[in-house]
N, C-alpha and C. Protein backbone atom coordinates (compact mmCIF):
# COMPACT_ATOMS: atom_id res chain seq x y z
N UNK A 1 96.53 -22.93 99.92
CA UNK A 1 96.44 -21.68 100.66
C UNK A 1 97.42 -20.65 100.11
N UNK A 2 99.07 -21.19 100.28
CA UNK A 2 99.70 -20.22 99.14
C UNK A 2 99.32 -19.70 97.36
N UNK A 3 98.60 -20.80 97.31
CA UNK A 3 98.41 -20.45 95.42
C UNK A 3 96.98 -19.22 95.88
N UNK A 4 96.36 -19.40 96.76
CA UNK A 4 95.13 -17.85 96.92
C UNK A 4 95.64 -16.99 97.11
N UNK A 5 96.98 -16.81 97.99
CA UNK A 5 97.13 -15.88 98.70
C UNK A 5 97.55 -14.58 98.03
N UNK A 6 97.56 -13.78 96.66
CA UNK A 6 97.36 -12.62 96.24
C UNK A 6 96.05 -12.70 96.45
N UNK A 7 95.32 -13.23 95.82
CA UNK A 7 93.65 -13.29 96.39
C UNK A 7 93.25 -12.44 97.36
N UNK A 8 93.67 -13.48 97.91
CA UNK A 8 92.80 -13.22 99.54
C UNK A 8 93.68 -12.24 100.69
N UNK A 9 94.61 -11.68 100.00
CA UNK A 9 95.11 -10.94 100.50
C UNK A 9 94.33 -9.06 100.41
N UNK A 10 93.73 -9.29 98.98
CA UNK A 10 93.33 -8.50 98.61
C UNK A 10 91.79 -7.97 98.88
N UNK A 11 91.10 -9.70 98.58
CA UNK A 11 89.54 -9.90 98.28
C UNK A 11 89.39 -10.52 99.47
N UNK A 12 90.06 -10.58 100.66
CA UNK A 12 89.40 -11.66 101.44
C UNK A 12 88.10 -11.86 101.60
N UNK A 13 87.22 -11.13 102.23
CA UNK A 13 85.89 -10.81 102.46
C UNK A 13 85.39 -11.50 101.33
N UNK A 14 85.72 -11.35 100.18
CA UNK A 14 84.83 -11.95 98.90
C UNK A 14 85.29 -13.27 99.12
N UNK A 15 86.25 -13.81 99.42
CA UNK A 15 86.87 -15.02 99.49
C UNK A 15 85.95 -15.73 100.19
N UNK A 16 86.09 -15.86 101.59
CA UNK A 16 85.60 -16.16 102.66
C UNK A 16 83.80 -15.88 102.56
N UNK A 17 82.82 -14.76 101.90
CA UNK A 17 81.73 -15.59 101.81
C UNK A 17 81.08 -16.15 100.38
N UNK A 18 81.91 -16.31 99.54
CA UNK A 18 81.73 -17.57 98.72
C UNK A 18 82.28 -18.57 98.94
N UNK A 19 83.61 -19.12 99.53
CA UNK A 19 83.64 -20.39 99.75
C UNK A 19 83.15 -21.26 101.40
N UNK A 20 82.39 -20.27 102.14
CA UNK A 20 81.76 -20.70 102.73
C UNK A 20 80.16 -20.45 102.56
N UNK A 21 79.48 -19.34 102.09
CA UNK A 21 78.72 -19.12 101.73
C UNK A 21 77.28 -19.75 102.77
N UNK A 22 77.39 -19.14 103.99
CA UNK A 22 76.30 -19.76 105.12
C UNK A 22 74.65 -19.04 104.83
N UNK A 23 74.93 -18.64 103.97
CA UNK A 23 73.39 -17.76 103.56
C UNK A 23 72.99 -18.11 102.41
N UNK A 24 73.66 -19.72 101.81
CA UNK A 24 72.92 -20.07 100.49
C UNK A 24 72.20 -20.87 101.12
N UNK A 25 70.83 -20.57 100.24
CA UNK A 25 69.60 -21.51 100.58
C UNK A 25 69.25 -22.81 99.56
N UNK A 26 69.35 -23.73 100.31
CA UNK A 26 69.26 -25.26 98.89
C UNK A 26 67.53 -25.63 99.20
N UNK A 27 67.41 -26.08 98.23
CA UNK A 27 66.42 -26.71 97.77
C UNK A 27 65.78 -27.57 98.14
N UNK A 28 64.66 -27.44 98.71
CA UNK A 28 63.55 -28.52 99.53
C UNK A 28 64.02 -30.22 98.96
N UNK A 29 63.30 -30.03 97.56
CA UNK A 29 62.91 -30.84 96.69
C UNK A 29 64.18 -31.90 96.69
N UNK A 30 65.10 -31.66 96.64
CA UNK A 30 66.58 -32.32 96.40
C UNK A 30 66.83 -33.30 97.67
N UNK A 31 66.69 -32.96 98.73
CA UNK A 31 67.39 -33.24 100.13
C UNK A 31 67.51 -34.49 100.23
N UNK A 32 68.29 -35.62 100.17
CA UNK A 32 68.18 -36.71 100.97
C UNK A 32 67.80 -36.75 102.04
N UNK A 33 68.33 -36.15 103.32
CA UNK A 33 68.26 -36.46 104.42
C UNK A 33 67.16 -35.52 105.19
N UNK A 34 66.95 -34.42 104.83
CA UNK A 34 66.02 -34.08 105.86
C UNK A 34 64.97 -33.82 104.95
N UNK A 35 63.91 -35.13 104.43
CA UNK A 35 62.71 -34.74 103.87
C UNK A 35 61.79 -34.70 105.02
N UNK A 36 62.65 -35.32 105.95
CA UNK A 36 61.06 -36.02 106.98
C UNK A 36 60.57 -34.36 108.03
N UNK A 37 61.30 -33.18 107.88
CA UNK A 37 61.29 -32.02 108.74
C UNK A 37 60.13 -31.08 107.35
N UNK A 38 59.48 -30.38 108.25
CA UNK A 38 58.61 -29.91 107.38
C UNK A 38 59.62 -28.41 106.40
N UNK A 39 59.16 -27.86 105.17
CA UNK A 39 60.05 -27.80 104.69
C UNK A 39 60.40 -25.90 105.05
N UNK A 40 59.40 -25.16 105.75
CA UNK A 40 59.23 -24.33 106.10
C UNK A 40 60.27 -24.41 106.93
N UNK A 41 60.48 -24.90 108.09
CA UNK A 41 61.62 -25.18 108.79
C UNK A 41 62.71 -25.60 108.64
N UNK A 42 63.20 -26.48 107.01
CA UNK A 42 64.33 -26.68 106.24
C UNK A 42 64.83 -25.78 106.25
N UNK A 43 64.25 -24.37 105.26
CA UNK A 43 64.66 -23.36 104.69
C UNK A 43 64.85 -22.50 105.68
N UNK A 44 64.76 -22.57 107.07
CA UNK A 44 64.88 -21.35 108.02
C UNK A 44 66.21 -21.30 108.46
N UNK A 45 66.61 -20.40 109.20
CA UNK A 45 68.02 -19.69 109.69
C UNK A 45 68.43 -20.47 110.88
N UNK A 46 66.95 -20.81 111.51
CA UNK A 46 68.00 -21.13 113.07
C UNK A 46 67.85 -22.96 112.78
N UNK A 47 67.43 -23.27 112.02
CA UNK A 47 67.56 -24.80 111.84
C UNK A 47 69.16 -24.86 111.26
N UNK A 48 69.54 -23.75 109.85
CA UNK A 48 70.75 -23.99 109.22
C UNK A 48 71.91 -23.84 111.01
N UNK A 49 71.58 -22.76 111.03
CA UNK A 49 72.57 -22.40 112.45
C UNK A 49 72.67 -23.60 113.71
N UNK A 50 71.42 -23.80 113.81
CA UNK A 50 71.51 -25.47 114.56
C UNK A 50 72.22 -26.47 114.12
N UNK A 51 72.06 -27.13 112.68
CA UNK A 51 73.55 -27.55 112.45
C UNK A 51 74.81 -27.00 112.42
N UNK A 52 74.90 -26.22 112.47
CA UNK A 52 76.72 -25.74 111.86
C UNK A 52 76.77 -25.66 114.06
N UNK A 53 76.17 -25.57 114.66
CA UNK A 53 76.67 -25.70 116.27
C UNK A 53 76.60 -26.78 116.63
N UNK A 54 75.99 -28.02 116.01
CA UNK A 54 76.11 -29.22 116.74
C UNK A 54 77.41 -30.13 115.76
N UNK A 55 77.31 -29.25 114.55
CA UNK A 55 78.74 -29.71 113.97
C UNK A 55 79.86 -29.51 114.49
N UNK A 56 79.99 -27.99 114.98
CA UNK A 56 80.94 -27.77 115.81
C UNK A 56 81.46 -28.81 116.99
N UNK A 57 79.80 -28.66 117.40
CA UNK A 57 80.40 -29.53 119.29
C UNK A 57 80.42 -31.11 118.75
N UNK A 58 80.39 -31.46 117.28
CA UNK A 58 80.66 -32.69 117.97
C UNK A 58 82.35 -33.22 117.41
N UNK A 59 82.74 -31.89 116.71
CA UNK A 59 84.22 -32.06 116.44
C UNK A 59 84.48 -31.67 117.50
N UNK A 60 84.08 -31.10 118.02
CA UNK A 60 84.79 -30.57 119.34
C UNK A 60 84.66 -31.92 120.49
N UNK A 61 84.00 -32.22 120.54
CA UNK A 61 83.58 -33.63 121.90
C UNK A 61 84.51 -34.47 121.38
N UNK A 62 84.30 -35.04 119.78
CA UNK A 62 85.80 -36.18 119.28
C UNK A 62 87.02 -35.63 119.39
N UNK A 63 87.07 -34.40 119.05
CA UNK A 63 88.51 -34.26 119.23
C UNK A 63 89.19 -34.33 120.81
N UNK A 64 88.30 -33.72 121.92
CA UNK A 64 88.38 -33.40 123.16
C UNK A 64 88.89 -34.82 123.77
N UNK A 65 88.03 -35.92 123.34
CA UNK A 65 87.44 -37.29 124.43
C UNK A 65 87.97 -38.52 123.49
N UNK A 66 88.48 -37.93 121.99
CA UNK A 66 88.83 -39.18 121.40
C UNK A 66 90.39 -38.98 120.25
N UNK A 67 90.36 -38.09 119.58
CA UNK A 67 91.50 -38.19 118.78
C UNK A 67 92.65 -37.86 119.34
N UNK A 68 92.51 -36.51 119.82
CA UNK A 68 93.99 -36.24 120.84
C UNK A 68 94.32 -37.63 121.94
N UNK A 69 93.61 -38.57 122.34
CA UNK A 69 93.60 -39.50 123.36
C UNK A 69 95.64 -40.20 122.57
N UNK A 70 95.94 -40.53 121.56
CA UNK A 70 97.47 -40.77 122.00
C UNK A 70 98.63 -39.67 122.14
N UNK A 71 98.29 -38.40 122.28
CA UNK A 71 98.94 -37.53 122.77
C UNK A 71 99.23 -38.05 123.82
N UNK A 72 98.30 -38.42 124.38
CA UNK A 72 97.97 -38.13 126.51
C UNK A 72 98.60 -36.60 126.87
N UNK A 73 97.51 -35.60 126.02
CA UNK A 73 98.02 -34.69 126.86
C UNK A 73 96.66 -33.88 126.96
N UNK A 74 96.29 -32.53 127.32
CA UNK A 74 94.92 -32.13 127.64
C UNK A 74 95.29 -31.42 126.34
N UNK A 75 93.76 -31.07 125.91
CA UNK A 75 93.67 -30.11 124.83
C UNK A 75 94.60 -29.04 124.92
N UNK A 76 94.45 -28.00 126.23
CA UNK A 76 95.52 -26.84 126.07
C UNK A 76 96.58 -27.32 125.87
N UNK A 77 97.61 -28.15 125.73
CA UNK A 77 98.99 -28.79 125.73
C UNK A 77 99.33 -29.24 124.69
N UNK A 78 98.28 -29.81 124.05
CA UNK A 78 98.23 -30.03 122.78
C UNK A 78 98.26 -28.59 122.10
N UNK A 79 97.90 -27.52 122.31
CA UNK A 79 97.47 -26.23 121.73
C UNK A 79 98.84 -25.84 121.59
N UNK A 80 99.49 -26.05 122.80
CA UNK A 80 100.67 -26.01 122.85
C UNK A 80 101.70 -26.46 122.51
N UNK A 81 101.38 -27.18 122.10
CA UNK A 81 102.06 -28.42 121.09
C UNK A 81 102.85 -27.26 120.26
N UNK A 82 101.62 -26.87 119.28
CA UNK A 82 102.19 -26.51 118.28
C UNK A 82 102.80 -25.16 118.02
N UNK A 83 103.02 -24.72 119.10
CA UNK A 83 103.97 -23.50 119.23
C UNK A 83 105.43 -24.07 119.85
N UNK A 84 105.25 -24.73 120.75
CA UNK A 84 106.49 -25.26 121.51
C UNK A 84 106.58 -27.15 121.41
N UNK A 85 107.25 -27.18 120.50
CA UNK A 85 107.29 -28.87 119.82
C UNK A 85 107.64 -29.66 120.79
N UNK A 86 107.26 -30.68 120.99
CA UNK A 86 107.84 -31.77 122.32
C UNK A 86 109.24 -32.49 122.02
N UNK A 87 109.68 -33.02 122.77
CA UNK A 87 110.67 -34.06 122.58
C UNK A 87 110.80 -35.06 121.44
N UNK A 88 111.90 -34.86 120.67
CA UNK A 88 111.94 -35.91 120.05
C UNK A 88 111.22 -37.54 120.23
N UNK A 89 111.74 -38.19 121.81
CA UNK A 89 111.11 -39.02 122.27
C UNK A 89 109.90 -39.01 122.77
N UNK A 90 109.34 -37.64 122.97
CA UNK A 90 107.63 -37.59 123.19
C UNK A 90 106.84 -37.74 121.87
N UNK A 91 106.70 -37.31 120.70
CA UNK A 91 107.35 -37.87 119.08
C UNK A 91 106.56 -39.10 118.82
N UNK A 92 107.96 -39.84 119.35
CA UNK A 92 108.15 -40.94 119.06
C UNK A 92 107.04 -41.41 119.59
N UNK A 93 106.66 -41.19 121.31
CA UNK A 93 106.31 -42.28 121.55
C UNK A 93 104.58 -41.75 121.10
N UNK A 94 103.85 -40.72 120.84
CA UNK A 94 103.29 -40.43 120.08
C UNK A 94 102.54 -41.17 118.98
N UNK A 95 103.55 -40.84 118.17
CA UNK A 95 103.73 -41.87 116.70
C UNK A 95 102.80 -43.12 116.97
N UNK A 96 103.95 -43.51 117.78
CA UNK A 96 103.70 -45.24 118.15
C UNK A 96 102.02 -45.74 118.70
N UNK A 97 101.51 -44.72 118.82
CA UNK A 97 100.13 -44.44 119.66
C UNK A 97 99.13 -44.50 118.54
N UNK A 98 99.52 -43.99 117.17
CA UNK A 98 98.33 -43.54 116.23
C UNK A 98 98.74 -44.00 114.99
N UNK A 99 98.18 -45.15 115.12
CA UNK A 99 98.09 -46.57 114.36
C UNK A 99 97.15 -46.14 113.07
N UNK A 100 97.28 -47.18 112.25
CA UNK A 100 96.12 -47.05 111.07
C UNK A 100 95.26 -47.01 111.25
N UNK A 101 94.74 -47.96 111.94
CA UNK A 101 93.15 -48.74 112.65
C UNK A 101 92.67 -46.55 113.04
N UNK A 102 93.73 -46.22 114.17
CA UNK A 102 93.23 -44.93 114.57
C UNK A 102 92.70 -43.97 113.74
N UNK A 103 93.56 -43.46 112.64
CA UNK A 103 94.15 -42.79 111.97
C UNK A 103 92.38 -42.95 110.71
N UNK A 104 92.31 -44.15 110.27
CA UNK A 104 90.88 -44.62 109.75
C UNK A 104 89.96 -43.88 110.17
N UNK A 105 90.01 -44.27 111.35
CA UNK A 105 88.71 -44.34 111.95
C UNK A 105 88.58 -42.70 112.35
N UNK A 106 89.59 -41.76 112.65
CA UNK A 106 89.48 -40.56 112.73
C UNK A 106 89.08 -39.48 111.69
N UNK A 107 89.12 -40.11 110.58
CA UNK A 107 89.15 -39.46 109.28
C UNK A 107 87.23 -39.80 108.64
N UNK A 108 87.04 -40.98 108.72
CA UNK A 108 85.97 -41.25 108.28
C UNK A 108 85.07 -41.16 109.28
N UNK A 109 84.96 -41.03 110.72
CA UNK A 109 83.76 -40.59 111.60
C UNK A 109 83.52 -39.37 111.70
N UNK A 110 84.89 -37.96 111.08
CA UNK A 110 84.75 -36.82 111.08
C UNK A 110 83.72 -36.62 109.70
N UNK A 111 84.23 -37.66 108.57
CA UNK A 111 83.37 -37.74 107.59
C UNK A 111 81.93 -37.64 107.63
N UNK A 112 81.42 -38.64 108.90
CA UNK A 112 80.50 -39.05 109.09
C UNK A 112 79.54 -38.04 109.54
N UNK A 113 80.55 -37.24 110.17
CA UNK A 113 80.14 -36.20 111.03
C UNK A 113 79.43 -35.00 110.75
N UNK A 114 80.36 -34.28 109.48
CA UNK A 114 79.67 -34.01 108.80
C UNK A 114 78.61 -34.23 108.04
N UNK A 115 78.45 -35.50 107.25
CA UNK A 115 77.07 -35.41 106.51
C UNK A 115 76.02 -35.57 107.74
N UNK A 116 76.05 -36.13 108.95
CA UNK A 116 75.00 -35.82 109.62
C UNK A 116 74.60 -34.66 110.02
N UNK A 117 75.62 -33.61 110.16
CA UNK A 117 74.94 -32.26 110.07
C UNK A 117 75.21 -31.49 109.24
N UNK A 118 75.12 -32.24 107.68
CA UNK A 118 75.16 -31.64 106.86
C UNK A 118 73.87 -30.56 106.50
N UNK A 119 73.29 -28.92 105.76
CA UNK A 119 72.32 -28.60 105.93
C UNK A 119 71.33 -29.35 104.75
N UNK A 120 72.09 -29.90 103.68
CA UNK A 120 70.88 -31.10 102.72
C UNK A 120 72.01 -32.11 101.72
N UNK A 121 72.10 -33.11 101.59
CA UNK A 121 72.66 -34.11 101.29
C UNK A 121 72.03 -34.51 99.99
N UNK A 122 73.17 -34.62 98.70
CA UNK A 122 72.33 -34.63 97.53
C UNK A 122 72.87 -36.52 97.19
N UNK A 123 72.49 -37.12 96.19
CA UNK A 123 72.71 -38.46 95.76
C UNK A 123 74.23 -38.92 95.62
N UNK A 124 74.70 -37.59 94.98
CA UNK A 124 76.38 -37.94 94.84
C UNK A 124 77.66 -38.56 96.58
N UNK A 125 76.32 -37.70 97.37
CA UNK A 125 77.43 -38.08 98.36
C UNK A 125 77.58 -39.42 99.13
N UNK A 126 76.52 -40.17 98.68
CA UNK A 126 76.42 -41.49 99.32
C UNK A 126 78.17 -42.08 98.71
N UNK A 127 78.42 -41.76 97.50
CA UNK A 127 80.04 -42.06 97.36
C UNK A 127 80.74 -42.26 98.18
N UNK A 128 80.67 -40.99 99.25
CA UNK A 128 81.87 -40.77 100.37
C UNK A 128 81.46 -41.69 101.63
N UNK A 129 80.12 -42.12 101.19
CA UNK A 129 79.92 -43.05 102.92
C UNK A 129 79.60 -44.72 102.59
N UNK A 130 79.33 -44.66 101.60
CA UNK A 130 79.19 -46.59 101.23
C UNK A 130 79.50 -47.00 101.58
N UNK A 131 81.21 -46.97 101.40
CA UNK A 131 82.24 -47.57 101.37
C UNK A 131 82.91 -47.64 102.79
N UNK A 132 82.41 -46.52 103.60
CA UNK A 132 83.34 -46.51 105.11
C UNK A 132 82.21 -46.85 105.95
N UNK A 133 81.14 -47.38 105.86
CA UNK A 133 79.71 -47.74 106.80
C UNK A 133 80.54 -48.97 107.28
N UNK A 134 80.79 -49.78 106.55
CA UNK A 134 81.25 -50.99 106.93
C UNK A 134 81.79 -50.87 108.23
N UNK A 135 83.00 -50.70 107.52
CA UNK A 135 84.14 -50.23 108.74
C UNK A 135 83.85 -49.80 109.88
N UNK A 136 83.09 -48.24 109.97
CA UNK A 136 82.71 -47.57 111.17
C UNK A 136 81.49 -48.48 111.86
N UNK A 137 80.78 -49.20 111.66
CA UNK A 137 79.72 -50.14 111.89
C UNK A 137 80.55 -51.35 112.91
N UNK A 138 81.85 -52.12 112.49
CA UNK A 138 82.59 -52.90 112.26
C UNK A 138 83.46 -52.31 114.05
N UNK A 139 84.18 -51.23 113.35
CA UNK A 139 84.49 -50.33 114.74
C UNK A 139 83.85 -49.64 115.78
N UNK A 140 82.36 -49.78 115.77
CA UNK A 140 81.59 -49.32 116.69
C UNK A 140 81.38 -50.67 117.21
N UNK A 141 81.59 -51.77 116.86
CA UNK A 141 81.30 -53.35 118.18
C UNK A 141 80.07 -53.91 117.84
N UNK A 142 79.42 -53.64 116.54
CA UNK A 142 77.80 -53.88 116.58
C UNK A 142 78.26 -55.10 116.76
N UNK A 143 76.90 -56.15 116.79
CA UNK A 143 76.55 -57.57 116.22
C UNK A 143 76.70 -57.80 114.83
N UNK A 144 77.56 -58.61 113.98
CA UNK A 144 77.78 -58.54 112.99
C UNK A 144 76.13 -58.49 112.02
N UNK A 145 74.99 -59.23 112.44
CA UNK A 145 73.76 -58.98 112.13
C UNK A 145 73.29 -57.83 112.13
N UNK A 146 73.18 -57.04 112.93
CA UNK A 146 73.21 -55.47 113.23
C UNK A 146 73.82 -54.40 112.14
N UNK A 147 75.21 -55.28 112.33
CA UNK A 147 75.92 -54.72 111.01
C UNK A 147 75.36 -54.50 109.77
N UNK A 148 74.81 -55.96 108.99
CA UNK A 148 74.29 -55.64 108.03
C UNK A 148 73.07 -55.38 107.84
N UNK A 149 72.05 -55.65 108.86
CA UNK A 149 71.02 -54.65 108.69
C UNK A 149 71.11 -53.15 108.71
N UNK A 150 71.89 -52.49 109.35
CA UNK A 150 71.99 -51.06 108.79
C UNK A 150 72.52 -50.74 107.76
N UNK A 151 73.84 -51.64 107.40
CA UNK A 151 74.54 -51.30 106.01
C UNK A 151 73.02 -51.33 104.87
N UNK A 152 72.49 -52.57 105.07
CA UNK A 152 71.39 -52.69 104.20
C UNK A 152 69.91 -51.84 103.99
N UNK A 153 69.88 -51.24 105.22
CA UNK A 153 68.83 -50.31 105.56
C UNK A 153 69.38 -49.35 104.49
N UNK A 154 70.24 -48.71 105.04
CA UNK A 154 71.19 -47.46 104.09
C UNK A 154 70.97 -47.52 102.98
N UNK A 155 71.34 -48.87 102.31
CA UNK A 155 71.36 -48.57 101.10
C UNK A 155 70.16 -48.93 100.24
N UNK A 156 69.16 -48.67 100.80
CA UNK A 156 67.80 -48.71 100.08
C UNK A 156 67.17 -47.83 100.49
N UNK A 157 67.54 -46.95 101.69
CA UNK A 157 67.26 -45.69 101.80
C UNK A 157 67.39 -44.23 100.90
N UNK A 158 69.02 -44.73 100.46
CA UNK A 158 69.74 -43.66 99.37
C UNK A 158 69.50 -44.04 98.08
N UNK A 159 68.47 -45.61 97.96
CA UNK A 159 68.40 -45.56 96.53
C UNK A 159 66.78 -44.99 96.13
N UNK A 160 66.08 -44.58 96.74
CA UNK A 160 65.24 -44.48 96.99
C UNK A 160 64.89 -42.67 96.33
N UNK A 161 64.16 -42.46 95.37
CA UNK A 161 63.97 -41.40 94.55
C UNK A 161 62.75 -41.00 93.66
N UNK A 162 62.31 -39.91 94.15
CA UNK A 162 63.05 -38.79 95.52
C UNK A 162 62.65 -39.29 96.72
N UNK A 163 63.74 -38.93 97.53
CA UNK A 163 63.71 -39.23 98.77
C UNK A 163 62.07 -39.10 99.79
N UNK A 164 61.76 -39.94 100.70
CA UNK A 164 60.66 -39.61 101.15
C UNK A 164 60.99 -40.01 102.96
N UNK A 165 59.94 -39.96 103.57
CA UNK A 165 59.76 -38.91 105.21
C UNK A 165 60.76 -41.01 105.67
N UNK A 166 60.27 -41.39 104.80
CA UNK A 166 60.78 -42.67 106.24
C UNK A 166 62.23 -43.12 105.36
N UNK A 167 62.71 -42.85 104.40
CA UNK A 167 64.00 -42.94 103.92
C UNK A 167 64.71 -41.91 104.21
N UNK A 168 64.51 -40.59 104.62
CA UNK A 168 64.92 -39.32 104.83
C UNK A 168 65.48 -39.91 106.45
N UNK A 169 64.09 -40.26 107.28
CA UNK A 169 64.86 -40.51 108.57
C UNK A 169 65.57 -41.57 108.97
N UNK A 170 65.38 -42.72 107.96
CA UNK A 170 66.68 -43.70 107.64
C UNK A 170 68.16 -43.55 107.85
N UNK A 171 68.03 -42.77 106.73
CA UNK A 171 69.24 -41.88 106.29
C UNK A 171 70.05 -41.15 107.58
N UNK A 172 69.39 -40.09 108.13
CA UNK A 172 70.07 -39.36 109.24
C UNK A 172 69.92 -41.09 110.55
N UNK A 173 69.10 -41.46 110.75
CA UNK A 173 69.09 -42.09 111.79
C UNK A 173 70.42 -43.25 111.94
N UNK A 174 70.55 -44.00 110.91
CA UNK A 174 72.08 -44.46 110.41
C UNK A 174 72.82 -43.53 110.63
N UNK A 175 73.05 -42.51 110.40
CA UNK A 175 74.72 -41.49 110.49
C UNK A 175 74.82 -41.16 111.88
N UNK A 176 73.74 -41.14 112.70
CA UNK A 176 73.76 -40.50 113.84
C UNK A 176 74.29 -42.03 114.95
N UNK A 177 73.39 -43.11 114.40
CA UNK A 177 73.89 -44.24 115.50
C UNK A 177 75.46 -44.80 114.84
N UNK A 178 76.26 -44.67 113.35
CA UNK A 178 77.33 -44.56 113.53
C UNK A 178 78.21 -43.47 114.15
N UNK A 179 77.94 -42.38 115.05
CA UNK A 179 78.23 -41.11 115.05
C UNK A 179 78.42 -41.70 116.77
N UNK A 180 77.40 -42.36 117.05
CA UNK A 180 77.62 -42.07 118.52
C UNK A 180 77.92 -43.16 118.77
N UNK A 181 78.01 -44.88 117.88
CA UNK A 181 78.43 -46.03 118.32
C UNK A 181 79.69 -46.01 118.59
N UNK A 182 80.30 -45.02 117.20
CA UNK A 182 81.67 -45.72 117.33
C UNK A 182 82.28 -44.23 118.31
N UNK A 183 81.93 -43.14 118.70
CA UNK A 183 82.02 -42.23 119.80
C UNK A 183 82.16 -43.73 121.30
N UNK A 184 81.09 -44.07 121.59
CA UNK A 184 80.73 -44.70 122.37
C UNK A 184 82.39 -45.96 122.85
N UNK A 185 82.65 -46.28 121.29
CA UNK A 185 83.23 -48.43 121.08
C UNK A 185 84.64 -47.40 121.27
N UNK A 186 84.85 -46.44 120.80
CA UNK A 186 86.04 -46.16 120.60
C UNK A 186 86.79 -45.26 122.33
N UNK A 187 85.87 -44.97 123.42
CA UNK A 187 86.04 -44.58 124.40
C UNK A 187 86.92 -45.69 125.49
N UNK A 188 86.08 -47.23 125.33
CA UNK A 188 86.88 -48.14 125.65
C UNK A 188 88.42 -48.88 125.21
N UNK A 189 88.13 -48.43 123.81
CA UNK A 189 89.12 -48.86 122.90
C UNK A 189 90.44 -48.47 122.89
N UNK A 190 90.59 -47.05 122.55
CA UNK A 190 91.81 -46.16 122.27
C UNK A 190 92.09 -45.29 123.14
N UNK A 191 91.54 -45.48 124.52
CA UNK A 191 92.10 -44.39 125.68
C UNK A 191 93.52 -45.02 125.92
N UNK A 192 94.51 -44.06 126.31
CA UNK A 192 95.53 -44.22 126.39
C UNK A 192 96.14 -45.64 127.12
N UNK A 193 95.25 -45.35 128.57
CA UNK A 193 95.71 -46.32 129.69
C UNK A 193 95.58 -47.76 128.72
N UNK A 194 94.18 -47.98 127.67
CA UNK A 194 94.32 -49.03 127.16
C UNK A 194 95.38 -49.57 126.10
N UNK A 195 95.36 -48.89 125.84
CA UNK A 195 96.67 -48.75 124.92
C UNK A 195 97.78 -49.46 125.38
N UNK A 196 98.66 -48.96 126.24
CA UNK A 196 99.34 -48.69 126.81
C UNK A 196 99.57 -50.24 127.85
N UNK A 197 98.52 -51.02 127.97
CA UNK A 197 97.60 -52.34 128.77
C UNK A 197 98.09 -53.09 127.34
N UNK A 198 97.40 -52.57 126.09
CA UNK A 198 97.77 -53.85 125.39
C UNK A 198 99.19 -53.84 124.88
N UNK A 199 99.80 -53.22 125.15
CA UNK A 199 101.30 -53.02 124.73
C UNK A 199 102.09 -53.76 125.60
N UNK A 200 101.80 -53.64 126.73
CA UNK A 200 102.62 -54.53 128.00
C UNK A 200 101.87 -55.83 127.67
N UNK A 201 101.35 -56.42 127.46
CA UNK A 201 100.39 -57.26 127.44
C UNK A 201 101.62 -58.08 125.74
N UNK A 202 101.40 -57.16 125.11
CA UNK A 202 102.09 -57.64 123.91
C UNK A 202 103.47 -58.23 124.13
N UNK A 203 104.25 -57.79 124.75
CA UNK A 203 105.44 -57.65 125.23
C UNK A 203 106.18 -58.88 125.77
């Protein structure tokens, strides 16, 4: 952000719509994930705009109902956080709250999050999700059978070229039931009070 900032001090406007650029239109033909939508409706405005709002709300619902959860504090407080810093020992005990296991799993379901409302998903990005299906599959509580039938679904979905209507809805239909399993596994899991249960419990 400092190395732009003659930039964008100057060019912002140019800045800001090329590297977000919400009015580029991609390519039918390419899409992994949404072949199965007809393509007239790919290329339209309020389909692109329909994702970028359910992208929003669903960082917004995880962050609300699941990541802030070892704060224990409400979103505004947290907002507040970062103008007026807490206690050293609020900190601490913080810290102590947002474990690896958390910390994982917060990083790669936002991952997740995105490519499900991504507006078209090309071959390269299966990279970024191969490798963390496991896991988030693993952390959503499936049946370990369950498990690998979707890992395995997936990946004959994405090998699959060019993509077609029942690998297309493969594709999204996997991101969406890791999207809301581990939403779902992780509500029981990492709420504070539980937390907090297995710690005394540890003790």
């Amino acid at each position: 952000m400092l190395t732009a900032w003659p930039f964008t001090t100057k060019y912002f406007l140019s800045y800001a719509s090329r590297a977000f650029e919400f009015s580029r239109v991609f390519l039918f033909k390419w899409t992994v994930n949404w072949r199965f939508v007809d393509e007239e409706v790919f290329l339209s405005k309020p389909f692109s705009i329909g994702l970028l709002v359910a992208h929003g709300a669903l960082l917004t619902l995880f962050a609300a109902t699941r990541w802030l959860a070892p704060s224990k504090m409400s979103v505004i407080d947290n907002i507040k956080s970062l103008y007026i810093q807490p206690s050293p020992q609020k900190q601490g005990d913080i810290a102590s709250r947002v474990t690896p296991r958390f910390i994982l799993t917060t990083i790669l379901t936002a991952n997740v999050i995105g490519m499900l409302c991504a507006r078209s998903l090309h071959y390269q990005f299966y990279a970024l999700l191969a490798w963390s299906t496991p896991f988030l599959l693993w952390r959503a509580g499936l049946h370990p059978i369950l498990q690998y039938v979707l890992w395995g679904l997936q990946e004959v979905a994405w090998n699959i070229y060019p993509s077609t209507t029942a690998s297309s809805l493969t594709v999204v239909a996997i991101l969406f039931i890791q999207v809301a399993a581990v939403w779902y596994a992780t509500g029981s899991q990492d709420t504070p009070a539980r937390i907090d249960k297995k710690k005394r419990h540890a003790e």
